[in-house]
N, C-alpha and C. Protein backbone atom coordinates (compact mmCIF):
# COMPACT_ATOMS: atom_id res chain seq x y z
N UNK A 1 21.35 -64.48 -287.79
CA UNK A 1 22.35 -63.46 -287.53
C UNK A 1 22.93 -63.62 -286.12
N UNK A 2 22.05 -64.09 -284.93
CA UNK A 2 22.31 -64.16 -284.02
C UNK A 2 23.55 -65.36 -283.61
N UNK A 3 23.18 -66.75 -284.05
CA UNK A 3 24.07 -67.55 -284.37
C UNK A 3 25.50 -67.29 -284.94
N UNK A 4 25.70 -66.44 -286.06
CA UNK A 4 26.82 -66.32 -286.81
C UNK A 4 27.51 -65.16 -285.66
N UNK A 5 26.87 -64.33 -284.87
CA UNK A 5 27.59 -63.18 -284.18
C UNK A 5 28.20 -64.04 -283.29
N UNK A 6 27.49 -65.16 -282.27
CA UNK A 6 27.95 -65.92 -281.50
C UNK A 6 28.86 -66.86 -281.72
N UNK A 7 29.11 -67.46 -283.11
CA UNK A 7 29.99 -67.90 -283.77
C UNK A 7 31.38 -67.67 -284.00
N UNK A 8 31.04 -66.40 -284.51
CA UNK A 8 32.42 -65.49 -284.59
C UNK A 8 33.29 -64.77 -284.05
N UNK A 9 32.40 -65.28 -282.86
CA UNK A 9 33.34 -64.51 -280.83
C UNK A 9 33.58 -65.86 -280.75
N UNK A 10 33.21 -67.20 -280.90
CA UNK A 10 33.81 -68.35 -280.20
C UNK A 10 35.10 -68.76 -281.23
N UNK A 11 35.40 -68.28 -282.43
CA UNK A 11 35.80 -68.57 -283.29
C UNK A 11 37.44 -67.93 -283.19
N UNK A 12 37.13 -66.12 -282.79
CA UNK A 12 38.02 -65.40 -282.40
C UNK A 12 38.57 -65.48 -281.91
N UNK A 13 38.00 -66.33 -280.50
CA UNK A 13 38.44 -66.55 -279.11
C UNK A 13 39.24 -67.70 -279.57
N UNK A 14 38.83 -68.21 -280.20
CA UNK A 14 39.94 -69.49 -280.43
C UNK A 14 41.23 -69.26 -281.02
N UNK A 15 41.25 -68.47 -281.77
CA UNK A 15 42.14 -67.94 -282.52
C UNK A 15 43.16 -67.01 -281.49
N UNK A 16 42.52 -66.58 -280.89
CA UNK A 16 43.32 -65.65 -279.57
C UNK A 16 43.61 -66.46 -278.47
N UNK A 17 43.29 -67.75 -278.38
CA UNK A 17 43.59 -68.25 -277.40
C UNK A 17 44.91 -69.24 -277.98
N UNK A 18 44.61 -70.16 -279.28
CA UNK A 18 45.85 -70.78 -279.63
C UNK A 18 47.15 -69.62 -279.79
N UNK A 19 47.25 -68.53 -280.49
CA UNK A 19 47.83 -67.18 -280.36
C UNK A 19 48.55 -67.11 -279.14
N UNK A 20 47.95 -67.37 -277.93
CA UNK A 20 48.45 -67.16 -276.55
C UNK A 20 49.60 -67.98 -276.28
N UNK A 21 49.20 -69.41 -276.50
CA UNK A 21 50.19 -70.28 -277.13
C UNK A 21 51.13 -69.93 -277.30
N UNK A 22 50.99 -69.59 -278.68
CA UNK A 22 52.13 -69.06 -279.66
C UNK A 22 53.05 -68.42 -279.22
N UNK A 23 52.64 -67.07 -278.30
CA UNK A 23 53.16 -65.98 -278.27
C UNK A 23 54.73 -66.33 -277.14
N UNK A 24 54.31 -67.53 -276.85
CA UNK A 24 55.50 -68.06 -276.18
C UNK A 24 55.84 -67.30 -274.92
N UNK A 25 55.27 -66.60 -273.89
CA UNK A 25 55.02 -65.94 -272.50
C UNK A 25 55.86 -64.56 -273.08
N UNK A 26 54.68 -63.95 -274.63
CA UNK A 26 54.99 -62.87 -274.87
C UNK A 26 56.73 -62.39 -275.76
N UNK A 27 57.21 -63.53 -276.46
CA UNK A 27 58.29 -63.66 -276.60
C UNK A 27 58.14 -63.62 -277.83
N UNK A 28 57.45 -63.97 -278.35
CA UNK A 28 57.33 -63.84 -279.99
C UNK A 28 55.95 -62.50 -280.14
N UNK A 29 56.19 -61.84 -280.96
CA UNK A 29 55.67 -60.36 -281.22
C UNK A 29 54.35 -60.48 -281.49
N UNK A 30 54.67 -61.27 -282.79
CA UNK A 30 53.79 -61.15 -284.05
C UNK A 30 52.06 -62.54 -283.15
N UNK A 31 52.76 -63.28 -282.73
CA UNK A 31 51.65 -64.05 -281.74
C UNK A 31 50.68 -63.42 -280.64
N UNK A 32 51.91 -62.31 -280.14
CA UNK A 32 51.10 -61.58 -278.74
C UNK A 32 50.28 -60.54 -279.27
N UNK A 33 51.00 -59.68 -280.91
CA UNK A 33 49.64 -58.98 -280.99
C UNK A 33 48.39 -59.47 -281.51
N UNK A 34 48.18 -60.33 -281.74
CA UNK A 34 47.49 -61.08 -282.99
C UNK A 34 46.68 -62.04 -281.47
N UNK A 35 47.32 -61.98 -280.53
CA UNK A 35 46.10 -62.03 -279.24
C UNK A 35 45.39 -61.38 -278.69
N UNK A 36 45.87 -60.30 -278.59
CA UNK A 36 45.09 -59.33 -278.68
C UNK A 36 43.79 -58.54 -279.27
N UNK A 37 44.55 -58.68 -280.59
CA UNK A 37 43.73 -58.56 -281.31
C UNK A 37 42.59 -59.73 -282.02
N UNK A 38 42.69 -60.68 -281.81
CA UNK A 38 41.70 -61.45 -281.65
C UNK A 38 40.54 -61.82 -280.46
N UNK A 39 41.34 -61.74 -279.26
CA UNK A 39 40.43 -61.25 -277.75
C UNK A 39 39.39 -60.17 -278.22
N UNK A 40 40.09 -58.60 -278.88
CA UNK A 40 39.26 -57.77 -278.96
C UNK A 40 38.21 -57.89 -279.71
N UNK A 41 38.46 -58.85 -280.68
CA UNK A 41 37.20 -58.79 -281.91
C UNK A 41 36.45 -59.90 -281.33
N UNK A 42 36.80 -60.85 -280.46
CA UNK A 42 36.19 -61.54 -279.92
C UNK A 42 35.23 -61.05 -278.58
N UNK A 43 35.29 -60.37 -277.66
CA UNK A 43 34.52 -59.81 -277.13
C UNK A 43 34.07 -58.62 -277.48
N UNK A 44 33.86 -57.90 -278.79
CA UNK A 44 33.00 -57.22 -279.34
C UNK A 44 31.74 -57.90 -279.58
N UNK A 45 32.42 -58.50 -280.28
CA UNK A 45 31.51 -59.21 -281.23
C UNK A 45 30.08 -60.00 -280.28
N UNK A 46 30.85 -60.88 -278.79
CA UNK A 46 30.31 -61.42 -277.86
C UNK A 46 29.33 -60.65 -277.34
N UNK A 47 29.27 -59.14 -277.28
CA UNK A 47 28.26 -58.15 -276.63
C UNK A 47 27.94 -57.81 -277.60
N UNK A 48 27.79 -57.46 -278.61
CA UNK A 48 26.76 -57.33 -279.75
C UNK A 48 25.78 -58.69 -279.71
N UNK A 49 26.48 -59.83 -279.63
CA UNK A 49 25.68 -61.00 -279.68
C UNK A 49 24.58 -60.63 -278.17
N UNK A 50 25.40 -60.43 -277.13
CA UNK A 50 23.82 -60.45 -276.39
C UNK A 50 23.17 -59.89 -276.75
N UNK A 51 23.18 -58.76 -277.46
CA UNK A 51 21.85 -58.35 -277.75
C UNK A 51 20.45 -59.39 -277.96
N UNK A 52 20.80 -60.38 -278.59
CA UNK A 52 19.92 -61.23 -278.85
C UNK A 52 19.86 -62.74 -278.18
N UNK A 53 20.86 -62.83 -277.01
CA UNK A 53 20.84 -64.24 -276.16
C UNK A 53 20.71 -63.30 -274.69
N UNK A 54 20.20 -64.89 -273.74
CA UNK A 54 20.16 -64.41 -272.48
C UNK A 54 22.04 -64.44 -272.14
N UNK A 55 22.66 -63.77 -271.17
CA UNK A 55 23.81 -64.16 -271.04
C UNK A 55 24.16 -65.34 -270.51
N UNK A 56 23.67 -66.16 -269.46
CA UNK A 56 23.80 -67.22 -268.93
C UNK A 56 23.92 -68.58 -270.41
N UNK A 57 23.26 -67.94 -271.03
CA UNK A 57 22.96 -69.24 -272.60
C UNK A 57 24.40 -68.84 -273.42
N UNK A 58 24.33 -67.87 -273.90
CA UNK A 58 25.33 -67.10 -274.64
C UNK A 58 26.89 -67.64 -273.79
N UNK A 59 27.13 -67.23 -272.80
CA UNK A 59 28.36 -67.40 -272.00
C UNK A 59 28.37 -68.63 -272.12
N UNK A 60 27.77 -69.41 -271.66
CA UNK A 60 27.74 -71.36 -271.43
C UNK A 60 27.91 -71.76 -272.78
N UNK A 61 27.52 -71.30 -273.94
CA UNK A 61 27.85 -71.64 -275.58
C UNK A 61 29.29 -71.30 -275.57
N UNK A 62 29.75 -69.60 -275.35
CA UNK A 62 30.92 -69.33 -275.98
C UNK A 62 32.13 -70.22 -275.18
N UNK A 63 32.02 -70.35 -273.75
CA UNK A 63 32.97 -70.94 -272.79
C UNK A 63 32.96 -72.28 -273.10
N UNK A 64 32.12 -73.32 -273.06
CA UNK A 64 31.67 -74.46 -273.31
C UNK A 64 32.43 -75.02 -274.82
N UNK A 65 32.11 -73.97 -275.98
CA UNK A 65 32.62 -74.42 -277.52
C UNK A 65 33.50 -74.17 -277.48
N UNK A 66 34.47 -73.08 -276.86
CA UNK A 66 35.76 -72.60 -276.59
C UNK A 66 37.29 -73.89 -275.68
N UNK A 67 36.14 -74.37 -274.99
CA UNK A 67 37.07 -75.32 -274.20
C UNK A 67 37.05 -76.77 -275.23
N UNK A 68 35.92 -76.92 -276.08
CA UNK A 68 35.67 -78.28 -276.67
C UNK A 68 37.02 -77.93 -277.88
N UNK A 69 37.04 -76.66 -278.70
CA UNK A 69 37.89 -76.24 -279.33
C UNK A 69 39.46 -76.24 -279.19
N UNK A 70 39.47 -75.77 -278.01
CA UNK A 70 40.93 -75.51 -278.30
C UNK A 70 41.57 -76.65 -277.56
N UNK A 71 40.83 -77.66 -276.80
CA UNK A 71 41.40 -78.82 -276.23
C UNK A 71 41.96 -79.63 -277.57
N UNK A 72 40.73 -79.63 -278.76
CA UNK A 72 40.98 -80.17 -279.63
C UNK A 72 42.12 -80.22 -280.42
N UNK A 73 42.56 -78.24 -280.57
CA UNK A 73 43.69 -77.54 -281.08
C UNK A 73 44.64 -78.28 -280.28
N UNK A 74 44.46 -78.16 -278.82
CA UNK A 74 45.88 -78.53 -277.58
C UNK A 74 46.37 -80.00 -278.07
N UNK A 75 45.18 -80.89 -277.90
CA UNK A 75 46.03 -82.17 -278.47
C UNK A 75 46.40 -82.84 -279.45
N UNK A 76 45.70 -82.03 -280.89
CA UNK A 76 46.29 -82.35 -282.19
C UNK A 76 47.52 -81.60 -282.69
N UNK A 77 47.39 -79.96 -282.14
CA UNK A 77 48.20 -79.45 -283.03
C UNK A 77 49.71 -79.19 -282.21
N UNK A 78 49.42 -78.97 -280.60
CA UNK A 78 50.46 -79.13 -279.71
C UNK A 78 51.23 -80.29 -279.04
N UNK A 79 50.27 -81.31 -279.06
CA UNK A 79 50.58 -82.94 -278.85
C UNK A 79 50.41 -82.46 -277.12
N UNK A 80 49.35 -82.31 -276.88
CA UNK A 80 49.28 -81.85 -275.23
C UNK A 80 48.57 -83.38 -274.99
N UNK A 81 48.68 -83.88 -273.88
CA UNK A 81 48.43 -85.78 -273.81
C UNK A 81 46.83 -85.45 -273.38
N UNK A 82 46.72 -86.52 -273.45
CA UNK A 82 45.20 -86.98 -274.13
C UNK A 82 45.02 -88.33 -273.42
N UNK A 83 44.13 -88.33 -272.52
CA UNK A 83 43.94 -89.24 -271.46
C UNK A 83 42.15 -89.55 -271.39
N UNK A 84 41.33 -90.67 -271.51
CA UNK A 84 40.12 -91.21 -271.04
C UNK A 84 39.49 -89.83 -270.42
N UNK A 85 39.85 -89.76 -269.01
CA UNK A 85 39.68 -88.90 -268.27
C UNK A 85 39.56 -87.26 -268.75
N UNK A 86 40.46 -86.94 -269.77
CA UNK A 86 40.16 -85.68 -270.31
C UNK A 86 38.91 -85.63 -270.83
N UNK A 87 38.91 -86.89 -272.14
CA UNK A 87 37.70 -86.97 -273.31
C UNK A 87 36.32 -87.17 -272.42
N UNK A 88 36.24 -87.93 -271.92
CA UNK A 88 35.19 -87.51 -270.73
C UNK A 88 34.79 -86.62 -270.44
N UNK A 89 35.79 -85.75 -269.87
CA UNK A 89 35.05 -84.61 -269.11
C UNK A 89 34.95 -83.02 -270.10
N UNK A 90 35.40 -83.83 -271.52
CA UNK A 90 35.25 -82.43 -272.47
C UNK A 90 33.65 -82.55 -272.66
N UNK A 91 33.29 -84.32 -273.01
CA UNK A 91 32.04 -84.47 -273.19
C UNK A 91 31.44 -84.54 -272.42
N UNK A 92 31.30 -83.83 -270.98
CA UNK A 92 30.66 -83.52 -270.03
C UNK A 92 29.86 -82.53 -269.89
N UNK A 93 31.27 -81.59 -270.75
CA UNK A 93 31.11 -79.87 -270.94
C UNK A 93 29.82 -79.76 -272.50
N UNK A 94 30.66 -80.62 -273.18
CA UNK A 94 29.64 -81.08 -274.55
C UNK A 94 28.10 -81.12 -274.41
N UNK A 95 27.83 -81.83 -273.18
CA UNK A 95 26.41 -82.52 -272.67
C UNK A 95 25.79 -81.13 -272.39
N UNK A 96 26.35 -80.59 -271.27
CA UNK A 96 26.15 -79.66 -270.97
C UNK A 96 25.70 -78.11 -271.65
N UNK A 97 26.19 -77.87 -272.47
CA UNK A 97 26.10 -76.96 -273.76
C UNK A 97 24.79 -77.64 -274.73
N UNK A 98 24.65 -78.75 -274.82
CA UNK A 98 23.55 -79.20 -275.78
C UNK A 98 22.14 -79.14 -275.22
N UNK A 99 22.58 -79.44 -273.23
CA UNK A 99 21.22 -79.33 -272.30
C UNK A 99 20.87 -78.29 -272.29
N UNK A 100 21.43 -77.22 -272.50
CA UNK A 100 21.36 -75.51 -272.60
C UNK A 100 20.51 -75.48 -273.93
N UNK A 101 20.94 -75.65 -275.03
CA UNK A 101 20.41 -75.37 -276.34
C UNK A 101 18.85 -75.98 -275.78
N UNK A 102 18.84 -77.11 -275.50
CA UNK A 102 17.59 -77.78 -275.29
C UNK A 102 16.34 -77.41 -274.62
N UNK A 103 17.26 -76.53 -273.02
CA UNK A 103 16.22 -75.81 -272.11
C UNK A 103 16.29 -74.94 -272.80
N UNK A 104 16.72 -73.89 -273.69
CA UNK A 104 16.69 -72.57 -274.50
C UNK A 104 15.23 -72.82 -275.21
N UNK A 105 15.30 -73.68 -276.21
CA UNK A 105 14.17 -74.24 -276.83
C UNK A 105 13.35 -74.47 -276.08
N UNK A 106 12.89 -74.97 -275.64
CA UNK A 106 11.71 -75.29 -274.56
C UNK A 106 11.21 -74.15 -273.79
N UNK A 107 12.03 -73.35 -273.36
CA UNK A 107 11.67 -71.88 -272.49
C UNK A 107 11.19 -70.63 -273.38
N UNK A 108 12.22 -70.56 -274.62
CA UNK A 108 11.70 -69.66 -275.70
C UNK A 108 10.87 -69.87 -276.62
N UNK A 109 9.60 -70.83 -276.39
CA UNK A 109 8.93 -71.17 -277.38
C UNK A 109 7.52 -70.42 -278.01
C-alpha cells in the first residue's frame, strides 16, 4: 500500500508537471487547471504516503522518479535535445535513488 501511495504522487506529479508544459505560461485553460489539479492530488497523496516512509527516502524517490520521468516525457514527447551529458547525469540521479532503496533495506531490517 505504501508503494502504490508513493507511486501515485510521483505519477500525479508527472502529469502536473507535463500539464505545466501544456498550459503554455497559463494560456491555455484547460492545461493550467488540470495542473493544478494534479499538483493537488499529488501532494495529498505524498503526505498520506509519509505516513509510512522516512521523508528524506520518500522525497529522494518522489523528486529523483519525477526528474527520470519527465526528462523522459521532455525529450520524446517535446523533442527537448538530448545530449551524453544529460543521460548521464539523469543516471546519476537513477544511481542515487536505487542507493537509497538499498540503504532503506539494510537500515529497516
Amino acid at each position: 500500500m505504501r508503494w502504490l501511495l508513493l507511486s501515485v504522487g510521483i505519477l500525479t506529479e508527472l502529469c502536473g508537471s507535463t500539464c505545466m508544459k501544456l498550459s503554455n505560461g497559463f494560456t491555455n485553460l484547460s492545461a493550467s487547471i488540470l495542473t493544478f489539479m494534479f499538483w493537488a492530488i499529488s501532494f495529498s497523496v505524498f503526505i498520506y504516503a509519509l505516513k509510512y516512509f522516512d521523508l528524506s527516502f520518500a522525497y529522494a524517490i518522489w523528486a529523483g522518479m519525477g526528474i527520470l520521468l519527465v526528462s523522459i516525457i521532455g525529450m520524446t514527447y517535446f523533442r527537448e535535445p538530448v545530449s551524453l551529458l544529460k543521460i548521464a547525469s539523469i543516471c546519476i540521479i537513477v544511481l542515487g535513488v536505487v542507493l537509497l532503496n538499498i540503504s532503506d533495506l539494510l537500515l529497516n531490517r
